[in-house]
Protein backbone atom coordinates (compact mmCIF):
# COMPACT_ATOMS: atom_id res chain seq x y z
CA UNK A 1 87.53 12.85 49.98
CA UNK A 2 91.00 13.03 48.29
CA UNK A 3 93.36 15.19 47.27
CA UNK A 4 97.15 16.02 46.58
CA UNK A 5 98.75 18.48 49.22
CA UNK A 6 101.52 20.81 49.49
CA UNK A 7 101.37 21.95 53.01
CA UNK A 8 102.19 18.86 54.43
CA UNK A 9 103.18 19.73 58.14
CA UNK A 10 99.87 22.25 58.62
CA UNK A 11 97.54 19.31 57.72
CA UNK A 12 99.31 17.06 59.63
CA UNK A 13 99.01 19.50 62.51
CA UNK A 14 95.64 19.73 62.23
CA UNK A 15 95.23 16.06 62.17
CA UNK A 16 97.12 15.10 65.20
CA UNK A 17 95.54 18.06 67.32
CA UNK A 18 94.80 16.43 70.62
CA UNK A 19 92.10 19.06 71.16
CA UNK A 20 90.25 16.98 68.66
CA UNK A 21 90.64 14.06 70.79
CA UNK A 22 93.16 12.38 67.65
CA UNK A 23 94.53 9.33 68.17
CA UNK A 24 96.40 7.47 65.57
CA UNK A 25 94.91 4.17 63.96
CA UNK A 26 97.33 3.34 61.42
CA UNK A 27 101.12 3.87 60.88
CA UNK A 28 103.49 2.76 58.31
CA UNK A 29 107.42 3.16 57.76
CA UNK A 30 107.04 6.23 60.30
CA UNK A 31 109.05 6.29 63.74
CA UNK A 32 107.85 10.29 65.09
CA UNK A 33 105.81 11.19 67.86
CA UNK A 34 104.71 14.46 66.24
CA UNK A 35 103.63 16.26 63.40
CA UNK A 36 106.65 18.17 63.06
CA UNK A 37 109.04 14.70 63.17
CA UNK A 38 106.34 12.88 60.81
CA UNK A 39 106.65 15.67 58.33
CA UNK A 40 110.79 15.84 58.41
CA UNK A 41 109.85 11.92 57.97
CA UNK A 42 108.04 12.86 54.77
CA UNK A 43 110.89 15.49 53.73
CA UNK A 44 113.84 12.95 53.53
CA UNK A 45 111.58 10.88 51.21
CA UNK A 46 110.30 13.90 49.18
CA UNK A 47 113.48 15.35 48.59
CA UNK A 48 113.97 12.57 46.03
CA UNK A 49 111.75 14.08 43.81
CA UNK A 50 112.14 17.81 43.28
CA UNK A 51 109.53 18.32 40.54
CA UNK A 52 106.43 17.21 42.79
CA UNK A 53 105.47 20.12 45.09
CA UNK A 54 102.00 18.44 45.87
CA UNK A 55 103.88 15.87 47.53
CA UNK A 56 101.30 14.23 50.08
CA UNK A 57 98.13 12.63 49.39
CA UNK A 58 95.21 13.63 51.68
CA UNK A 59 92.28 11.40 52.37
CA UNK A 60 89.12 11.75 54.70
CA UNK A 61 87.71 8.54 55.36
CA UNK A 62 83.74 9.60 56.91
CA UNK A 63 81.44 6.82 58.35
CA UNK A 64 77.97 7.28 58.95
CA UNK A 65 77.41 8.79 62.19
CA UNK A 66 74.83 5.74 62.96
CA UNK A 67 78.03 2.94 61.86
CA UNK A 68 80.52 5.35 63.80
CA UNK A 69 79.20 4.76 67.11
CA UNK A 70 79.78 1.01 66.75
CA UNK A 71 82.98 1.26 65.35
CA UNK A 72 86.42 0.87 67.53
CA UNK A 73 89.69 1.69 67.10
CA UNK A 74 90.44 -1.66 65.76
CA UNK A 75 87.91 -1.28 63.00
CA UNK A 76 88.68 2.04 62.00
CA UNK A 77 92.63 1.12 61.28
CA UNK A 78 90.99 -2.28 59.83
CA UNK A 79 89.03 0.91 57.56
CA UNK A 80 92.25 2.72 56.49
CA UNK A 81 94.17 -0.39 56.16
CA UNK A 82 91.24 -1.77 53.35
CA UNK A 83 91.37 1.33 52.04
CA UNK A 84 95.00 1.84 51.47
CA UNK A 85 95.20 -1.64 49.71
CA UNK A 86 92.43 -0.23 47.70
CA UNK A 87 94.62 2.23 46.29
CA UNK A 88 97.44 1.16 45.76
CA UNK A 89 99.12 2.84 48.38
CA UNK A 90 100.62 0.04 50.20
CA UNK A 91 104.42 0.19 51.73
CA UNK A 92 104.44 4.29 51.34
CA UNK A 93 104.88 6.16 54.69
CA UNK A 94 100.91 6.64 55.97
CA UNK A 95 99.79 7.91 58.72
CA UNK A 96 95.59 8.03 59.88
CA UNK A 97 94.68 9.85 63.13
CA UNK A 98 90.82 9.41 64.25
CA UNK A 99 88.60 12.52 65.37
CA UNK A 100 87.03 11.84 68.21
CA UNK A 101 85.36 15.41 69.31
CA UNK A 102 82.42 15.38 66.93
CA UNK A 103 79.51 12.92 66.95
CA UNK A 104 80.69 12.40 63.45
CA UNK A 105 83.84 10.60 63.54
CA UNK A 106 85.67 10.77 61.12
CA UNK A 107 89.60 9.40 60.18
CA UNK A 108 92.55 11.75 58.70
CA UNK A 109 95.10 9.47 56.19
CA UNK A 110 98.04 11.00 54.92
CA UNK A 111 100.28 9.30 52.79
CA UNK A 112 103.87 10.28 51.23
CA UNK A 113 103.23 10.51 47.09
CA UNK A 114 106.62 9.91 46.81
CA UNK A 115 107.55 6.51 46.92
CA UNK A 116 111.03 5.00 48.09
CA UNK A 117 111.73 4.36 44.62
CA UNK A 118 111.27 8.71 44.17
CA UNK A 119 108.70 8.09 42.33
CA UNK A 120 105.38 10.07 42.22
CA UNK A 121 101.97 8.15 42.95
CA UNK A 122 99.47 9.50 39.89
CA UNK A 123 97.02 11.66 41.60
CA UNK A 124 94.72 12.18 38.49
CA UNK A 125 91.02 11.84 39.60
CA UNK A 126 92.30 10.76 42.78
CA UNK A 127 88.98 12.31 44.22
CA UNK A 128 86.92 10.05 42.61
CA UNK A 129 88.98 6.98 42.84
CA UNK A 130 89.06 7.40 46.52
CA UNK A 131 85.01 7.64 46.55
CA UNK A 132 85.07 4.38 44.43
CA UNK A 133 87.41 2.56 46.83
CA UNK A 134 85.98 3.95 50.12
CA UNK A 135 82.62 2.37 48.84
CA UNK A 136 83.72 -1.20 47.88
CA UNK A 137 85.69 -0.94 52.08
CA UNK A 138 82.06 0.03 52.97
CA UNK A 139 80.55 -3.15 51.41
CA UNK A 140 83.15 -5.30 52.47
CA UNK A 141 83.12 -4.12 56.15
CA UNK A 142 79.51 -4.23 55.83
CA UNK A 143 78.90 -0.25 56.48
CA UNK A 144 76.57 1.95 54.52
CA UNK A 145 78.05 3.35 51.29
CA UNK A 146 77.83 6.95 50.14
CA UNK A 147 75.63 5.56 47.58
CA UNK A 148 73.00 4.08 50.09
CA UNK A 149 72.97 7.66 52.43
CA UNK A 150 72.16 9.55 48.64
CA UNK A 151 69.75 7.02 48.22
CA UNK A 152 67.97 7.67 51.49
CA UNK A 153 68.38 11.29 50.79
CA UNK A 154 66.85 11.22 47.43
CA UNK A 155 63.77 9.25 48.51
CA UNK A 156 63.28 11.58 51.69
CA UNK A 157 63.53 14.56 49.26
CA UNK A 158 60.92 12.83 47.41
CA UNK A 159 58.63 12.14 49.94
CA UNK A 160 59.20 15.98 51.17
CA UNK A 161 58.32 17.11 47.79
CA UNK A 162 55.11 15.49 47.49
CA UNK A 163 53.72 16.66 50.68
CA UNK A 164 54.34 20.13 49.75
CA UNK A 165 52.64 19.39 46.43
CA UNK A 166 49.83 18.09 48.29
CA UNK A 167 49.46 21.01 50.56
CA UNK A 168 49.85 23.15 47.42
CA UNK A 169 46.81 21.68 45.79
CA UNK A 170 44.91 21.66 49.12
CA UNK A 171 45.29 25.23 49.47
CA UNK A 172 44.31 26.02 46.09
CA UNK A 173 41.50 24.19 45.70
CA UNK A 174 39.93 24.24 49.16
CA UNK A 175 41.03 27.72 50.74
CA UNK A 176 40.76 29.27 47.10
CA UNK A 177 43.41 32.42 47.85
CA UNK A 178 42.94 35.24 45.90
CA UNK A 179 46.34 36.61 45.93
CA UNK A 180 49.71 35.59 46.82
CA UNK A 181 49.58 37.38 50.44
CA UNK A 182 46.37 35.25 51.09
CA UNK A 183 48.45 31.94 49.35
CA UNK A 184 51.63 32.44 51.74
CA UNK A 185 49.51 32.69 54.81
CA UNK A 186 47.43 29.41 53.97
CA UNK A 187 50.37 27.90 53.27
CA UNK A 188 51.95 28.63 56.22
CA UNK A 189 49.02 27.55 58.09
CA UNK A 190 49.83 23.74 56.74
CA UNK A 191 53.36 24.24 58.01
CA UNK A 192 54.94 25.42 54.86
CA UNK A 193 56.76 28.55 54.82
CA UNK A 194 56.53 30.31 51.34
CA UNK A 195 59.29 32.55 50.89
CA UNK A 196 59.52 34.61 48.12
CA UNK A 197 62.83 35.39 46.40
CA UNK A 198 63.42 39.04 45.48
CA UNK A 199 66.71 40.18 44.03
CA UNK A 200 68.27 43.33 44.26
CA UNK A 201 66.51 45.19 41.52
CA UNK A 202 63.24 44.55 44.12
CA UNK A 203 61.51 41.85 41.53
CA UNK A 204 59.72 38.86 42.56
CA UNK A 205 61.67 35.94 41.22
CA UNK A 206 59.60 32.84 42.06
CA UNK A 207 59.18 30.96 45.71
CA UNK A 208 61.10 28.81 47.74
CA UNK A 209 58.85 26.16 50.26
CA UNK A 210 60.45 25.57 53.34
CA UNK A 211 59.26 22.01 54.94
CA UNK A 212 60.39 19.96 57.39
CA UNK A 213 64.06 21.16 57.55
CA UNK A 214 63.90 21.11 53.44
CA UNK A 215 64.20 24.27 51.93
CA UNK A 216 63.09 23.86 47.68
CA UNK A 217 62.44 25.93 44.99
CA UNK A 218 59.27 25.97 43.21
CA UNK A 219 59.96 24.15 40.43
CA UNK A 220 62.18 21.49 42.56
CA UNK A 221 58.62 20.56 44.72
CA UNK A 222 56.79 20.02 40.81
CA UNK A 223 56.91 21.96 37.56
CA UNK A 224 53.29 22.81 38.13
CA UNK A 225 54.79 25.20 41.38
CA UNK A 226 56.51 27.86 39.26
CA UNK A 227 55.57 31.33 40.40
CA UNK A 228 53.78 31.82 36.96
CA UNK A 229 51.83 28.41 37.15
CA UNK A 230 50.48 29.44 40.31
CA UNK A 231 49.90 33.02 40.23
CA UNK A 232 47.50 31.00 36.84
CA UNK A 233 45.71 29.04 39.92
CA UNK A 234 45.14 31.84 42.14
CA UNK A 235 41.45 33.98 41.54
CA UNK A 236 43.45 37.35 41.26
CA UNK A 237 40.70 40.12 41.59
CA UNK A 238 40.16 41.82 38.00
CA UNK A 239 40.88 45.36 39.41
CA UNK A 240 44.07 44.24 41.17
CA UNK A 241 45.56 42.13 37.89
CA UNK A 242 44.94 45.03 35.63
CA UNK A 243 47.09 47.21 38.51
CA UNK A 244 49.66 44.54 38.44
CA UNK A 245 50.17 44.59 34.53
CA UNK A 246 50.00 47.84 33.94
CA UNK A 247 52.22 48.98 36.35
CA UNK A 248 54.67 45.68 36.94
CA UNK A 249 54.59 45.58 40.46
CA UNK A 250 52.69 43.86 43.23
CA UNK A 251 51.77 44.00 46.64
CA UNK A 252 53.61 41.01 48.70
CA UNK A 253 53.62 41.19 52.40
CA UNK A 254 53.31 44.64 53.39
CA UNK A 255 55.72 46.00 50.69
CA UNK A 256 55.42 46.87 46.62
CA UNK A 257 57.46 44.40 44.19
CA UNK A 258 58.59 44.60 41.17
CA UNK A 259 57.07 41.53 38.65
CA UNK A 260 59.09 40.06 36.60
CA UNK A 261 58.05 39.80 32.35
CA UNK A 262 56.64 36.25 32.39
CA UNK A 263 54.92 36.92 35.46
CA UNK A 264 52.79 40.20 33.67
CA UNK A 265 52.37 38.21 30.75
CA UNK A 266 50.69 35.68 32.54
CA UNK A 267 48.60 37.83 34.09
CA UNK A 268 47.68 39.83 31.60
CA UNK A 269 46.16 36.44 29.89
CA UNK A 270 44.02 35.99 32.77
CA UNK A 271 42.47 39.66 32.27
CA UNK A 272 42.13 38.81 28.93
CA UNK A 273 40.48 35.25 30.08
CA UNK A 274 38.32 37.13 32.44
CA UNK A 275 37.02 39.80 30.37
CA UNK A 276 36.09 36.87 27.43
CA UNK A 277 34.12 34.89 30.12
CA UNK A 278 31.92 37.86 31.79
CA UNK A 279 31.22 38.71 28.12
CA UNK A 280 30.17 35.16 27.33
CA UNK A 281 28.22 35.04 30.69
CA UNK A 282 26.59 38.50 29.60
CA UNK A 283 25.97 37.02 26.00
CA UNK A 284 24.25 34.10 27.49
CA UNK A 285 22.07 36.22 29.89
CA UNK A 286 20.80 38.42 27.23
């Protein structure tokens, strides 16, 4: 993370807060003890250049917390010292303190915008050059990249995804539910919490399906789990669907819901569906 500051001495407070356990990894063209004597460090250089008020750059340099534990102090200024080079930064008063309190550690970098020359460092998509040089220290260092941990992330969701779609068809086509009450609790039963989303007008929005610490809407797990593609699924008594479209609500765990249009109109198809095939089946009898 990157970004062009203002407050200068705050962050750097916050960065050198020995509560955090900090301890500084990387110095350059700096002689203070403090944040308050860093920052009057800063000043004399900043007052060069009147017309920049976001006049410190502000970087967050985040290993993995696996690649963390391994790393030492000497690697994590080796980290900040890549990374400077990587942008350009070089002979600019920096300053990186490392966070030691969390399990995630994690290294603070601030560097002076303003050059000796009073000159202005361009901070346009400095966010995203800062991912894009933070990845190429990663690979050179050998540590995972951002890219790699959305990788893994993306092929977990996608693993997630398809067990819920698996229990979804399970529950369909084994336990047969015949309403969503009955659908939620089977669900549930397979270790997938159902919860439906309501908004304040009191209609029934669609479902969420909360597995495994992953918490997806409906149409996230497949586009075959909308609310309307399942309440299509689900053998809906004839008496209760009629209730449902003619008056637009529902019964959903112990309380009366609002349905929303798409919802009755798909409902209202499988009356329609329902009626045709008893009068077939009556047709055929006769």
């Amino acid at each position: 993370m990157g970004k062009s500051i203002s407050h200068t001495g705050a962050s750097m407070g916050y960065g050198w807060d020995a509560e955090k356990e900090a301890k500084v990894v990387y110095r350059e063209h700096l002689a203070g003890d403090n944040p308050k004597e860093i920052t009057q460090e800063f000043s004399i250089i900043q007052a060069q250049n009147h017309r920049c008020k976001k006049n410190t750059l502000s970087f967050v340099l985040s290993p993995t917390i696996e690649d963390g534990r391994d790393l030492k102090d000497k690697q994590l200024a080796e980290i900040t010292l890549r990374f400077v080079k990587e942008m350009k930064l070089q002979e600019r008063q920096a300053i990186a303190f490392v966070h030691h309190d969390k399990v995630h550690i994690h290294i603070h970098l601030y560097v002076n915008r303003i050059g000796f020359d009073g000159k202005a460092y361009k901070d346009n998509y400095v966010g995203k050059r800062s991912q894009q040089a933070a990845e190429k220290v990663a690979q050179q260092m050998g540590l995972t990249t951002v890219r790699e941990v959305q990788q893994e992330k993306l092929n977990e969701v996608k693993n997630i995804r398809e067990e819920i779609k698996q229990i979804h068809e399970t529950v369909i086509s084994e336990m047969k539910p015949k309403d969503f009450d009955q659908y939620l609790k089977y669900m549930k039963q397979n270790k997938v919490e159902v919860i439906p989303s309501i908004n304040k007008s009191n209609q029934l929005q669609g479902f969420r399906f909360e597995y495994k610490g992953h918490n997806l809407k409906g149409s996230e797990v497949h586009r075959s789990m909308s609310m309307g593609r399942i309440a299509q699924r689900i053998e809906f008594d004839k008496a209760v669907t009629q209730r449902i479209v003619k008056e637009n609500t529902l019964d959903l765990l112990g309380k009366t819901v609002s349905v929303a249009p798409n919802l009755a109109v798909t409902l209202a198809k499988k009356v329609i569906k329902i009626s045709i095939k008893k009068t077939i089946g009556l047709g055929m009898e006769l």
